[in-house]
C-alpha atoms as a PDB file:
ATOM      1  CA  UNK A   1       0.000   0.000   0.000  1.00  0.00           C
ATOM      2  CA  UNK A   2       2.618   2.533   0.987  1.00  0.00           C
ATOM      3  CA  UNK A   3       4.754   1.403  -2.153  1.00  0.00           C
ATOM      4  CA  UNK A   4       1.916   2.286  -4.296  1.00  0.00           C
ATOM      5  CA  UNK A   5       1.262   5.651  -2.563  1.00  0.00           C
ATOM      6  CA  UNK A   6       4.992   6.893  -3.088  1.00  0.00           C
ATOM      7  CA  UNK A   7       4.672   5.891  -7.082  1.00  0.00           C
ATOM      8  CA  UNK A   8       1.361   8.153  -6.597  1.00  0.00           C
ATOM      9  CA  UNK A   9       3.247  11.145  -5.298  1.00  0.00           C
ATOM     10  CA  UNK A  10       6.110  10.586  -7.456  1.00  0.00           C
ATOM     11  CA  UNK A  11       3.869  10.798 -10.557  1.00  0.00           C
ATOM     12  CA  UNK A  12       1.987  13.743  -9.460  1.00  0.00           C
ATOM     13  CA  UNK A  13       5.370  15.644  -8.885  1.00  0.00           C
ATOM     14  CA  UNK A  14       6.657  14.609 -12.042  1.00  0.00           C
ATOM     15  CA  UNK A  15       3.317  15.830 -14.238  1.00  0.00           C
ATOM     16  CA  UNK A  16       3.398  19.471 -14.602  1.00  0.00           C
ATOM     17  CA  UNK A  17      -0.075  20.746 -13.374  1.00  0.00           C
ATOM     18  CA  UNK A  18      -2.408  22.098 -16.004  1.00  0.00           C
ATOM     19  CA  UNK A  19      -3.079  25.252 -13.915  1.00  0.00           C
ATOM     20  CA  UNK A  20       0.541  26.278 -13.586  1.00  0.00           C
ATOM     21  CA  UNK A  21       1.010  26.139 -17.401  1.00  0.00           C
ATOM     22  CA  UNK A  22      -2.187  27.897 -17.745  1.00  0.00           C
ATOM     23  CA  UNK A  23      -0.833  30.507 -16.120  1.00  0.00           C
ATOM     24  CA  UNK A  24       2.483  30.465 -17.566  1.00  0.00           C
ATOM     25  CA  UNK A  25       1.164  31.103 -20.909  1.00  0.00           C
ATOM     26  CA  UNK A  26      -1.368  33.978 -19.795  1.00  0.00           C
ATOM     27  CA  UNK A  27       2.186  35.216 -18.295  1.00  0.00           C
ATOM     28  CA  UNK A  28       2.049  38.686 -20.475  1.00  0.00           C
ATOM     29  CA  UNK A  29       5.768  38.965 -22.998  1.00  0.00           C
ATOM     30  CA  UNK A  30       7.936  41.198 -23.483  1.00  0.00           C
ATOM     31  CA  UNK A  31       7.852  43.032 -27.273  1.00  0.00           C
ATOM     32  CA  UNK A  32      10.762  45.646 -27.030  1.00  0.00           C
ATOM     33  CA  UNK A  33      11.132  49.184 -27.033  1.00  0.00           C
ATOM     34  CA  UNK A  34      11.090  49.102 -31.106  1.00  0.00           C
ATOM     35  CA  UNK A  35       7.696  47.715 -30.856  1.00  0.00           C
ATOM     36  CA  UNK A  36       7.036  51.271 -28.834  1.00  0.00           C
ATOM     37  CA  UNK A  37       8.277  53.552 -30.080  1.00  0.00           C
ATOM     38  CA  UNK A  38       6.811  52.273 -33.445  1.00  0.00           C
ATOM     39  CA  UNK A  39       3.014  53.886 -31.939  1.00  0.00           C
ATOM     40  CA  UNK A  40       4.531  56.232 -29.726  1.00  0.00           C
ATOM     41  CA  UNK A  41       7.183  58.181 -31.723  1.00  0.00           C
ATOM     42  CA  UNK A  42       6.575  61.720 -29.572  1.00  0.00           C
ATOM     43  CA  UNK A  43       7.142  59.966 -26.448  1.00  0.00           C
ATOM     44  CA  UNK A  44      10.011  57.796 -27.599  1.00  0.00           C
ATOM     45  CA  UNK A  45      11.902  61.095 -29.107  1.00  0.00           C
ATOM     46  CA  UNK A  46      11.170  63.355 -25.350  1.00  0.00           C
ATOM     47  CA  UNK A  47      12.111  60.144 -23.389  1.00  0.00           C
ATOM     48  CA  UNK A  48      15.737  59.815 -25.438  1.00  0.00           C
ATOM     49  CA  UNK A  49      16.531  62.846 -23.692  1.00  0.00           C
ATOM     50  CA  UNK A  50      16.282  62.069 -20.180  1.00  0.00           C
ATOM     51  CA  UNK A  51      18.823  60.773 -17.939  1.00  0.00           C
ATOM     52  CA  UNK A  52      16.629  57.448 -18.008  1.00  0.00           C
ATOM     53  CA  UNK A  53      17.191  56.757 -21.690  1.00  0.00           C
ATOM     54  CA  UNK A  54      20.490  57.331 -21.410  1.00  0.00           C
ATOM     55  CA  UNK A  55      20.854  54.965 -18.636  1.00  0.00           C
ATOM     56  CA  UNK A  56      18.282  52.036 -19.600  1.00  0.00           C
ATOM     57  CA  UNK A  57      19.667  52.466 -24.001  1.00  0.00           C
ATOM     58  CA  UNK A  58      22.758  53.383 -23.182  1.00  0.00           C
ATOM     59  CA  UNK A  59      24.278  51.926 -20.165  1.00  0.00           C
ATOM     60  CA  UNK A  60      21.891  49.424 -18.132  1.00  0.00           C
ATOM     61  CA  UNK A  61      22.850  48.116 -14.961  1.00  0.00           C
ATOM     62  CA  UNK A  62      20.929  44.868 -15.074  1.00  0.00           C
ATOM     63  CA  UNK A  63      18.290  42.897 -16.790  1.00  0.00           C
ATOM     64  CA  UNK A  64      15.488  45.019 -15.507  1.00  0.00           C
ATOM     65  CA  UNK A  65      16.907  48.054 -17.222  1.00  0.00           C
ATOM     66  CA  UNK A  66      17.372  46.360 -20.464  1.00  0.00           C
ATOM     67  CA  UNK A  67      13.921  46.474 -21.027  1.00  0.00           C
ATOM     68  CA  UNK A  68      13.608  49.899 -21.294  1.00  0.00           C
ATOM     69  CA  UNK A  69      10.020  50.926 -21.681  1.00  0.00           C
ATOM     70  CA  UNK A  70       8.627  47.604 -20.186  1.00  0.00           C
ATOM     71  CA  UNK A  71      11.316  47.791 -16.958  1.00  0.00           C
ATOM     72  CA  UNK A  72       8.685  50.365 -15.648  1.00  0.00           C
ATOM     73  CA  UNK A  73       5.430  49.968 -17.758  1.00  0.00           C
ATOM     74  CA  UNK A  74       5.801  45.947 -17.476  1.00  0.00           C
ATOM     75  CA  UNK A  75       5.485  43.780 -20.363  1.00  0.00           C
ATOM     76  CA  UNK A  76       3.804  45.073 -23.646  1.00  0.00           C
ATOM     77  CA  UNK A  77       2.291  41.930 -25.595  1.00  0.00           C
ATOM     78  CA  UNK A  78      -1.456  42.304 -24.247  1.00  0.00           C
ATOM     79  CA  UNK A  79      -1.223  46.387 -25.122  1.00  0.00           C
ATOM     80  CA  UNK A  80      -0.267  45.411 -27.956  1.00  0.00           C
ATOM     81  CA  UNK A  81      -2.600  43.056 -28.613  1.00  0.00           C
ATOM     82  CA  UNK A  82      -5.686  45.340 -27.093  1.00  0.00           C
ATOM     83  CA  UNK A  83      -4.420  49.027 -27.116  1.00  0.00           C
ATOM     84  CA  UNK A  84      -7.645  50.315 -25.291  1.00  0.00           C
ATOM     85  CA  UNK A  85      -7.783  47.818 -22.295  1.00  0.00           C
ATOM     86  CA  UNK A  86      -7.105  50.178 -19.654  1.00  0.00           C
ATOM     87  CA  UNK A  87      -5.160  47.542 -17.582  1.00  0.00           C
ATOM     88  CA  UNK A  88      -3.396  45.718 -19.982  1.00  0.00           C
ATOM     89  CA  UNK A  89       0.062  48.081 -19.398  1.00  0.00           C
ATOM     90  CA  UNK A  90       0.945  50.274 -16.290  1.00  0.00           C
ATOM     91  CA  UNK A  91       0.273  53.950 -16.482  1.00  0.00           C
ATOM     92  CA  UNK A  92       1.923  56.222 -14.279  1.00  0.00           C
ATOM     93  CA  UNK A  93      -1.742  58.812 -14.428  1.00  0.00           C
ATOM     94  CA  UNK A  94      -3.920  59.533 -12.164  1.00  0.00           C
ATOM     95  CA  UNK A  95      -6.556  57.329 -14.608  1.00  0.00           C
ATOM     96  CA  UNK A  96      -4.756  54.034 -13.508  1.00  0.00           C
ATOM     97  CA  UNK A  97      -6.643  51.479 -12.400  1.00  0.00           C
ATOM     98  CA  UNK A  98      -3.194  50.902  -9.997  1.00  0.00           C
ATOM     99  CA  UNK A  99      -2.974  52.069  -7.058  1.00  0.00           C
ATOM    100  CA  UNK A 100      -0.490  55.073  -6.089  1.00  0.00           C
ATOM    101  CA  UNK A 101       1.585  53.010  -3.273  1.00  0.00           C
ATOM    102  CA  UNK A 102       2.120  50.360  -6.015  1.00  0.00           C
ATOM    103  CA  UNK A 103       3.207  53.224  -8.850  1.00  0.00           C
ATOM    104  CA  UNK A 104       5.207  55.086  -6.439  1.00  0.00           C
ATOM    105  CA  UNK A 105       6.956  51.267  -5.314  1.00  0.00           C
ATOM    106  CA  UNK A 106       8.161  51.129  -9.019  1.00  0.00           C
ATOM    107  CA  UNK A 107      10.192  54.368  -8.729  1.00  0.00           C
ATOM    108  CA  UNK A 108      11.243  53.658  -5.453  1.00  0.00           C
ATOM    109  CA  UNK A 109      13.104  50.268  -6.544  1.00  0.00           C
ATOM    110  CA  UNK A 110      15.457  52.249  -8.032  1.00  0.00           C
ATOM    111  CA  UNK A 111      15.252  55.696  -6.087  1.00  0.00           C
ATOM    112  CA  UNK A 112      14.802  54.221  -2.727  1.00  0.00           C
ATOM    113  CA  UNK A 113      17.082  55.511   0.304  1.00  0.00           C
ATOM    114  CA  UNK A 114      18.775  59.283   0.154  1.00  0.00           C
ATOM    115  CA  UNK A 115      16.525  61.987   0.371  1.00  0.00           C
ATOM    116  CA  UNK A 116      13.759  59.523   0.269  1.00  0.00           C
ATOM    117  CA  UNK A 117      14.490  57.858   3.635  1.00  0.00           C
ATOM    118  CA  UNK A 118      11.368  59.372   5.156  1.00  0.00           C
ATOM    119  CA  UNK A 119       8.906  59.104   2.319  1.00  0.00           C
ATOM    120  CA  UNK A 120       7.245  56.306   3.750  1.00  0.00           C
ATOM    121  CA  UNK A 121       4.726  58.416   6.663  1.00  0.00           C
ATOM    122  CA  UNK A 122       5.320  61.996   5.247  1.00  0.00           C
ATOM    123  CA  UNK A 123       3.123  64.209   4.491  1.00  0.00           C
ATOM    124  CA  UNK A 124       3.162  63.644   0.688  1.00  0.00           C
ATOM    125  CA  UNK A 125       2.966  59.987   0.804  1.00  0.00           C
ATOM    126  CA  UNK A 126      -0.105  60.305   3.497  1.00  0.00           C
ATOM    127  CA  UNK A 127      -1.936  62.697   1.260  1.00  0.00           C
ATOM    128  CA  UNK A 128      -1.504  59.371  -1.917  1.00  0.00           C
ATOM    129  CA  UNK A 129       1.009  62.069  -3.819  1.00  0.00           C
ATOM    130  CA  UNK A 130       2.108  60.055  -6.659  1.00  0.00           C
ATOM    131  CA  UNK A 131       5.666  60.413  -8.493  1.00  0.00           C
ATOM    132  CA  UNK A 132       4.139  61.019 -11.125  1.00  0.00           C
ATOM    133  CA  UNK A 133       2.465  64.199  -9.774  1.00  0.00           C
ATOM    134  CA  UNK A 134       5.490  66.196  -9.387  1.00  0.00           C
ATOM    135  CA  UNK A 135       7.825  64.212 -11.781  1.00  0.00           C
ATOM    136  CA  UNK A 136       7.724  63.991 -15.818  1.00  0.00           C
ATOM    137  CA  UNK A 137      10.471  60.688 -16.334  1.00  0.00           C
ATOM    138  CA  UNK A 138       9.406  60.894 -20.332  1.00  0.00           C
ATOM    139  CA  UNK A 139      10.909  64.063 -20.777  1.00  0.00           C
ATOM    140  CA  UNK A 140      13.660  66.591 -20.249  1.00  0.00           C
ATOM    141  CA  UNK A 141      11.569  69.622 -18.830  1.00  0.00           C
ATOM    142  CA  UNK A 142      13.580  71.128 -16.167  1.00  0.00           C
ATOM    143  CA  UNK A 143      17.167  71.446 -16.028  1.00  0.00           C
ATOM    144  CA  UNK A 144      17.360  68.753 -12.976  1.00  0.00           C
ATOM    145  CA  UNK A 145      15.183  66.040 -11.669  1.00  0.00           C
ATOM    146  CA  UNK A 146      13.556  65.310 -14.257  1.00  0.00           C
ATOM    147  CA  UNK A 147      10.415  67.978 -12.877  1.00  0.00           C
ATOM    148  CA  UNK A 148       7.076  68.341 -13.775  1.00  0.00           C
ATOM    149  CA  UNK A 149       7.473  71.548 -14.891  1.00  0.00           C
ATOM    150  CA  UNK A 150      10.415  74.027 -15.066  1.00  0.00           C
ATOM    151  CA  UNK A 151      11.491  74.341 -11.893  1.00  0.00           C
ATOM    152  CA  UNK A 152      11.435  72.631  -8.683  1.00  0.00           C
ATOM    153  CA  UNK A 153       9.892  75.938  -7.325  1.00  0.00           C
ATOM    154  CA  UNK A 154       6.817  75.817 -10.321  1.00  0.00           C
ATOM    155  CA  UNK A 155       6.423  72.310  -9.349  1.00  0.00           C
ATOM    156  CA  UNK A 156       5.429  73.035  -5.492  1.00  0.00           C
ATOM    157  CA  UNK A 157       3.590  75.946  -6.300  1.00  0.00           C
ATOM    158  CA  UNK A 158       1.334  73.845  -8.698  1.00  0.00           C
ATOM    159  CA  UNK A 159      -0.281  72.518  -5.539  1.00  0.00           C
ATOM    160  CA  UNK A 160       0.825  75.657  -2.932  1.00  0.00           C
ATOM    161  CA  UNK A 161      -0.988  78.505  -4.449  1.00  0.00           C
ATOM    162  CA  UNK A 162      -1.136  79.956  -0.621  1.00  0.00           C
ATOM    163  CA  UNK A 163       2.648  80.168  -0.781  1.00  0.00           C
ATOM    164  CA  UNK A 164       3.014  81.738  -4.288  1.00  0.00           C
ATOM    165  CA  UNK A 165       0.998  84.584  -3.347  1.00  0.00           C
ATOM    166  CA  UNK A 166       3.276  84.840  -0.132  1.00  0.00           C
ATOM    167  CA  UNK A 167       6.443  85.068  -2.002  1.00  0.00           C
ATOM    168  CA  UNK A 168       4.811  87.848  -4.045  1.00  0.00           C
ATOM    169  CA  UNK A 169       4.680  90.269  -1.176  1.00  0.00           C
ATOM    170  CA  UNK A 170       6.286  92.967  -0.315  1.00  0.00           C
ATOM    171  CA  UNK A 171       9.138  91.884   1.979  1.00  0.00           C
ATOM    172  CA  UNK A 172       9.864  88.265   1.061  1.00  0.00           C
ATOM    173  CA  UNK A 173      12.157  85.299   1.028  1.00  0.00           C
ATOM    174  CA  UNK A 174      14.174  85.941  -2.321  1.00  0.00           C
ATOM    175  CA  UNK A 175      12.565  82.872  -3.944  1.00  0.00           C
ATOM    176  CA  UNK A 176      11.623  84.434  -7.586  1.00  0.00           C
ATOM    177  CA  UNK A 177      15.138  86.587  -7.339  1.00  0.00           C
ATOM    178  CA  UNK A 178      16.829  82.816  -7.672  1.00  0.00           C
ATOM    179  CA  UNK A 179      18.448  83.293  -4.464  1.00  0.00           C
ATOM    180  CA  UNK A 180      16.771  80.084  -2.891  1.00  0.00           C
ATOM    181  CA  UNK A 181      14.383  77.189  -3.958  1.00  0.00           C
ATOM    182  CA  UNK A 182      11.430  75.685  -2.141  1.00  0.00           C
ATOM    183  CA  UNK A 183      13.778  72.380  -1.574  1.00  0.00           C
ATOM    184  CA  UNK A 184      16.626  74.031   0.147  1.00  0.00           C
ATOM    185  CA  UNK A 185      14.226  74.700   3.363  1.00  0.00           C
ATOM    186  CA  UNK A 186      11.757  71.571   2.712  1.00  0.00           C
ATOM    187  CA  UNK A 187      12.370  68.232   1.347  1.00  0.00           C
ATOM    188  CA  UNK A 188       9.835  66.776  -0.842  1.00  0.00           C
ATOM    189  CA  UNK A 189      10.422  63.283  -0.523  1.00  0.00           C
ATOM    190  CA  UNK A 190       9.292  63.372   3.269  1.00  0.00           C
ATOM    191  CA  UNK A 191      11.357  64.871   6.741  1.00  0.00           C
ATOM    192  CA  UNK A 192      10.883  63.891  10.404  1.00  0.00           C
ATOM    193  CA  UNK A 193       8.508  67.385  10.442  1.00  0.00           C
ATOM    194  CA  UNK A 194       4.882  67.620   9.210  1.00  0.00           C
ATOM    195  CA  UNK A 195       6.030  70.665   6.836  1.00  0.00           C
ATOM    196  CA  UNK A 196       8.973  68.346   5.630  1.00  0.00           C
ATOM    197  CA  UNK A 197      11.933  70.957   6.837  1.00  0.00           C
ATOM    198  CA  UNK A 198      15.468  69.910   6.264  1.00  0.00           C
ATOM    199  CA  UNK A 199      16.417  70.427  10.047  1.00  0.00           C
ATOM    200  CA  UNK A 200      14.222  69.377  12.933  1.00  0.00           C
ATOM    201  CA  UNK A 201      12.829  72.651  13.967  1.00  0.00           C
ATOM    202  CA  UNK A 202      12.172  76.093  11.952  1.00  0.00           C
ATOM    203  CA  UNK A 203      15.643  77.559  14.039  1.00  0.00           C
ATOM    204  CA  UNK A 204      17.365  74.857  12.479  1.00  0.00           C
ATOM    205  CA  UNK A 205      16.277  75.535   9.349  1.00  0.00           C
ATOM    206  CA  UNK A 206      17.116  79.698   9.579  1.00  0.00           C
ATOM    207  CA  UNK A 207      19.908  80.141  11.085  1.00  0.00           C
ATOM    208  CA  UNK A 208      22.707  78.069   8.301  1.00  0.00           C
ATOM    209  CA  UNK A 209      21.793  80.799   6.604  1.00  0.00           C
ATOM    210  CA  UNK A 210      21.073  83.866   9.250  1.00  0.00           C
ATOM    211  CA  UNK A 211      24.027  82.802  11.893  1.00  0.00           C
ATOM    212  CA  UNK A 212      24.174  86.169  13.294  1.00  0.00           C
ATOM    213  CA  UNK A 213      21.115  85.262  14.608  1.00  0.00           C
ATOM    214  CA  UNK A 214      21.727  81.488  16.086  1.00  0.00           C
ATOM    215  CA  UNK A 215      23.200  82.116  19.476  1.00  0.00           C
ATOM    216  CA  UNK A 216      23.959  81.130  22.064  1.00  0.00           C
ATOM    217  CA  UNK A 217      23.678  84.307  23.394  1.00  0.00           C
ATOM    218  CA  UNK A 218      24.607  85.548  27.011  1.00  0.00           C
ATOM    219  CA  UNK A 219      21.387  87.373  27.276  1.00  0.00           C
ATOM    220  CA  UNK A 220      18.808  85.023  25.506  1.00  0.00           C
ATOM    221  CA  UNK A 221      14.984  86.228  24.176  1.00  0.00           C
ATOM    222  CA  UNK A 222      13.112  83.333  24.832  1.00  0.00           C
ATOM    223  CA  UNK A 223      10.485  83.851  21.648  1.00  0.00           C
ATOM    224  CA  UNK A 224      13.607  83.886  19.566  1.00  0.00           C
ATOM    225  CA  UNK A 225      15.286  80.381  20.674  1.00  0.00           C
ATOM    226  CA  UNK A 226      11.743  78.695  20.614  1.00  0.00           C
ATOM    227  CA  UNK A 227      10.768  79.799  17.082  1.00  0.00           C
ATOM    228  CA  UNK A 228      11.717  82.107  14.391  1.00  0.00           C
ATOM    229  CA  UNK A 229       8.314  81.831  14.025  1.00  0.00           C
ATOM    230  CA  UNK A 230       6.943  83.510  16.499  1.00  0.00           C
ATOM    231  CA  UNK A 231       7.822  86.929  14.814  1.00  0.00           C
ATOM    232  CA  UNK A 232       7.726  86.134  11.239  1.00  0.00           C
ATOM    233  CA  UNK A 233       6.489  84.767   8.421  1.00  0.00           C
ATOM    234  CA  UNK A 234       8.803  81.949   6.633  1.00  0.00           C
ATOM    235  CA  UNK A 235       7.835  83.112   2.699  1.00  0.00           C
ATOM    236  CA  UNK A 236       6.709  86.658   2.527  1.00  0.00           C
ATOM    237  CA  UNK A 237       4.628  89.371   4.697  1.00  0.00           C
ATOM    238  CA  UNK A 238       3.449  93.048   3.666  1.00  0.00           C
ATOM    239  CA  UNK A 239       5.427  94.178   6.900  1.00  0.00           C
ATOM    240  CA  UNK A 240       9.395  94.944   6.928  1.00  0.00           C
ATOM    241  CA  UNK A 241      11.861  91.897   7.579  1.00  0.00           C
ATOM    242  CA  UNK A 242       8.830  89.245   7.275  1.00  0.00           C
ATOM    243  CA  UNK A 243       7.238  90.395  10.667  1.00  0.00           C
ATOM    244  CA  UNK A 244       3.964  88.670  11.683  1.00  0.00           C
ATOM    245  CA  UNK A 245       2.951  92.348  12.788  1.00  0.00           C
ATOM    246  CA  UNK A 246       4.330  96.086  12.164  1.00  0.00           C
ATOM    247  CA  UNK A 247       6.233  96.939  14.923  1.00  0.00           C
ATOM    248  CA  UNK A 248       5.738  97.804  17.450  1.00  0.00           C
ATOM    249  CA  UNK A 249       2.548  96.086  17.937  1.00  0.00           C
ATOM    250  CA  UNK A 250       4.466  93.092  17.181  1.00  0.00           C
ATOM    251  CA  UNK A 251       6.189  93.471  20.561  1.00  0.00           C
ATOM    252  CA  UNK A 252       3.328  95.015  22.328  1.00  0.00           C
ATOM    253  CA  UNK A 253       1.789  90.733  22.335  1.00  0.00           C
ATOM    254  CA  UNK A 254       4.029  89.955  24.936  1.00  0.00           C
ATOM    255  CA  UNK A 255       5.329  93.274  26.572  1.00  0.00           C
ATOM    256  CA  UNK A 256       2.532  96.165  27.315  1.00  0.00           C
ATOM    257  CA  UNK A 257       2.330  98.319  30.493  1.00  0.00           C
ATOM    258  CA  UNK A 258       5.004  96.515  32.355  1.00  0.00           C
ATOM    259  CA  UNK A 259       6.271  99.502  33.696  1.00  0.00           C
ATOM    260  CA  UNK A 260       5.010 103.079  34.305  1.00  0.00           C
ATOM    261  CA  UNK A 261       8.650 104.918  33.830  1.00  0.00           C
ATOM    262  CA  UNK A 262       8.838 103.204  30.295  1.00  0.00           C
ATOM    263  CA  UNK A 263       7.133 104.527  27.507  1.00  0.00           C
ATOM    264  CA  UNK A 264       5.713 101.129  26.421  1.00  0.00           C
ATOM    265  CA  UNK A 265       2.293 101.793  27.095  1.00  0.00           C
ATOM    266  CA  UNK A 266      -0.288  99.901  24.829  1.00  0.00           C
ATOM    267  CA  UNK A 267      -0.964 101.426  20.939  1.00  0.00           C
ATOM    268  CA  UNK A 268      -3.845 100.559  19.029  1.00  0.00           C
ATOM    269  CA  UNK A 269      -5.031 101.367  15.535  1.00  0.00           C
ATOM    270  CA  UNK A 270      -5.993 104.911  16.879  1.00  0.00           C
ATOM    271  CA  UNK A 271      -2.748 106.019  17.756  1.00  0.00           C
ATOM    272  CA  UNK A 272      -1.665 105.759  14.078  1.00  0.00           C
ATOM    273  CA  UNK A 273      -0.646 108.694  12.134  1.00  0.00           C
ATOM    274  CA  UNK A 274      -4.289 109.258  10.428  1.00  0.00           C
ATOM    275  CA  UNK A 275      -6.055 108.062  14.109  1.00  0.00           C
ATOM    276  CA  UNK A 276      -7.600 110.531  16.988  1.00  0.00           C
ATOM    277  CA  UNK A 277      -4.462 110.238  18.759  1.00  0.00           C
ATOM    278  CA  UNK A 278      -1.761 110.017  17.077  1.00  0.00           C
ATOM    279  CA  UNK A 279       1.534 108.994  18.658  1.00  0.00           C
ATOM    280  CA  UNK A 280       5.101 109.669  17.564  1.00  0.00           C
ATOM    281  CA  UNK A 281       6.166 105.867  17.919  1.00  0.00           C
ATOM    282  CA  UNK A 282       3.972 104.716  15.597  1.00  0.00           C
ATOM    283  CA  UNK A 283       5.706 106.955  13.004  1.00  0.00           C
ATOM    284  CA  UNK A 284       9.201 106.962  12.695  1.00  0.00           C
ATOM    285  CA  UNK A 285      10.009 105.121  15.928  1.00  0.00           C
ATOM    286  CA  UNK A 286      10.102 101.548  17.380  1.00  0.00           C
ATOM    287  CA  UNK A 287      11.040  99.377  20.349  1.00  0.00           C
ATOM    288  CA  UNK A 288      14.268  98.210  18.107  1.00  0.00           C
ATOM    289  CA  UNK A 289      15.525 101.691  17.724  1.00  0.00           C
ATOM    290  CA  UNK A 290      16.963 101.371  21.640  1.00  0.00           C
ATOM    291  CA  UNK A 291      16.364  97.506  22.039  1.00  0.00           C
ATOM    292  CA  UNK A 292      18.561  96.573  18.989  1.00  0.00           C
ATOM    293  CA  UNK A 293      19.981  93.341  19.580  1.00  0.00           C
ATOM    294  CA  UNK A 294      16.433  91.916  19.821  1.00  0.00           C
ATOM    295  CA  UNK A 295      17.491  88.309  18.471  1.00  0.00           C
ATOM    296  CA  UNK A 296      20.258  88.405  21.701  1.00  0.00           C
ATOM    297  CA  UNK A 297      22.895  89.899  23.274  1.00  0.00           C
ATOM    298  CA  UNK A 298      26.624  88.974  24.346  1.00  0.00           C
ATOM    299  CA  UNK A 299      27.586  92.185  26.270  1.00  0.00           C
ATOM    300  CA  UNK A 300      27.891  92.142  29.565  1.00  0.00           C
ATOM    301  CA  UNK A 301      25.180  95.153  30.125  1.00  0.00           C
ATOM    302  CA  UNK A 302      23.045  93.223  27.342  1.00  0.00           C
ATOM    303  CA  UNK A 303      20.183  92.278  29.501  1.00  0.00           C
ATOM    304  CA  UNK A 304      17.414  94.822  27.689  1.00  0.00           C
ATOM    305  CA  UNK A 305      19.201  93.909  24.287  1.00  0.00           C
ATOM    306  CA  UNK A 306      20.429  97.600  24.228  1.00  0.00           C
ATOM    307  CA  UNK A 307      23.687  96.514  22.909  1.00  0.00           C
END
């Protein structure tokens, strides 16, 4: 009995099962990127520009990338065969029937690690931002990265109209001047911070480039080493030096009446120049004109930032 059991199992091994090579030969094959470009000539001439062509034609680094078109868009026999089936090919759009996580995995098999440690949990990746959306890898629009659009800058502000309109007023981060770019403050591809800084707080972010302004200081000002923010605005404001406020109501949040010998007492709207009662301070004065070391001090008689 057992004898015959084992020449059973034995046969069954040996006997390919019909399934399996059912579903080897539904297995979809590869056609080559001459079979492509043969019905898509436009995109096959913008695509030999890119850094990809150049790579996956030119100089590939394994078997995937010898397939060119089909390492990313997977194998082209049933488009070929049905051009209008919607899932017979991948489609990096937001009309694919694939999800974004599964799009997104196919860039990140090549682009994983780097600046894209954190993507997994950021804020783009939690909000189902595709590659795709920011990223045109068929053709050489922008001078790096392989961008939507332009720039990196044009790409962000595609989906940040808030922030264009910020860098627009009249005391701003020099942004359209070329001075900086959206990506040397944030990083796209996902941070340890919900507004995906390069440095673990705002202060970390401001002061590589304002150092004056980074401390330590022997007199500290506590608003300062909590948060630049706490006085201005990171991309533009219609008040001098990106202030949150005009000074100085600005100061006046946190320091009004705190002394009768000092002439700090509270200013509203009506003690502007066109108001009932006009005051002098709100004209060509302000606490900074004797408190001038506002961001800190390191002099020994320091303590009211007067020097």
């Amino acid at each position: 009995m057992w004898k015959q059991l084992s020449v059973a199992l034995a046969f069954a091994c040996a006997v390919p099962s019909p399934v399996a090579t059912a579903a080897d030969e539904a297995e979809p094959r590869l056609v080559g990127s001459a079979t492509c470009r043969a019905c898509h000539p436009i995109e096959a001439d913008h695509w030999a520009q890119t850094v990809h062509a150049r790579v996956f034609e030119g100089a590939p680094r394994g078997a995937r990338e010898e397939r060119s078109c089909e390492a990313c868009h997977g194998p082209g026999a049933t488009h070929v065969a049905d051009p209008q089936r919607a899932d017979a090919i991948r489609r990096f759009t937001r009309e694919s029937r694939e999800a974004v996580a599964t799009l997104n995995g196919v860039c990140l098999d090549c682009h994983r690690g780097g600046e894209r440690i954190h993507w997994l949990g950021s804020t783009h990746e939690r909000e189902d931002l595709a590659c795709s959306d920011c990223h045109n890898p068929m053709a050489e629009v922008s001078a790096e990265g392989l961008q939507r659009e332009a720039s990196v800058d044009r790409t962000c502000f595609s989906c940040h109209p808030q922030q264009r309109v910020e860098f627009r007023k009249r005391s701003h981060m020099p942004l359209h001047e070329g001075a900086i770019r959206c990506a040397d403050c944030h990083n796209p591809h996902g941070s340890a911070t919900d507004p995906l800084l390069r440095g673990m707080s705002v202060n970390a972010v401001c002061t590589p480039c304002h150092a004056d302004k980074r401390g330590p200081f022997l007199w500290e000002h506590p608003p300062v080493q909590e948060s630049c923010l706490h006085c201005h605005l990171p991309h533009g404001s219609n008040h001098e030096s990106l202030l949150t406020s005009p000074r100085p109501f600005l100061c006046q949040q946190c320091h009004s009446q705190v002394s009768f010998s000092h002439p700090n007492d509270l200013l509203t709207r009506g003690n502007l120049a066109d108001g009932p009662v006009p005051d002098v301070r709100l004209g060509v004065r302000s606490c900074t004109n004797c408190h001038a070391q506002i961001h800190g001090s390191n002099h020994p008689s320091g303590v009211r930032f007067h020097r």
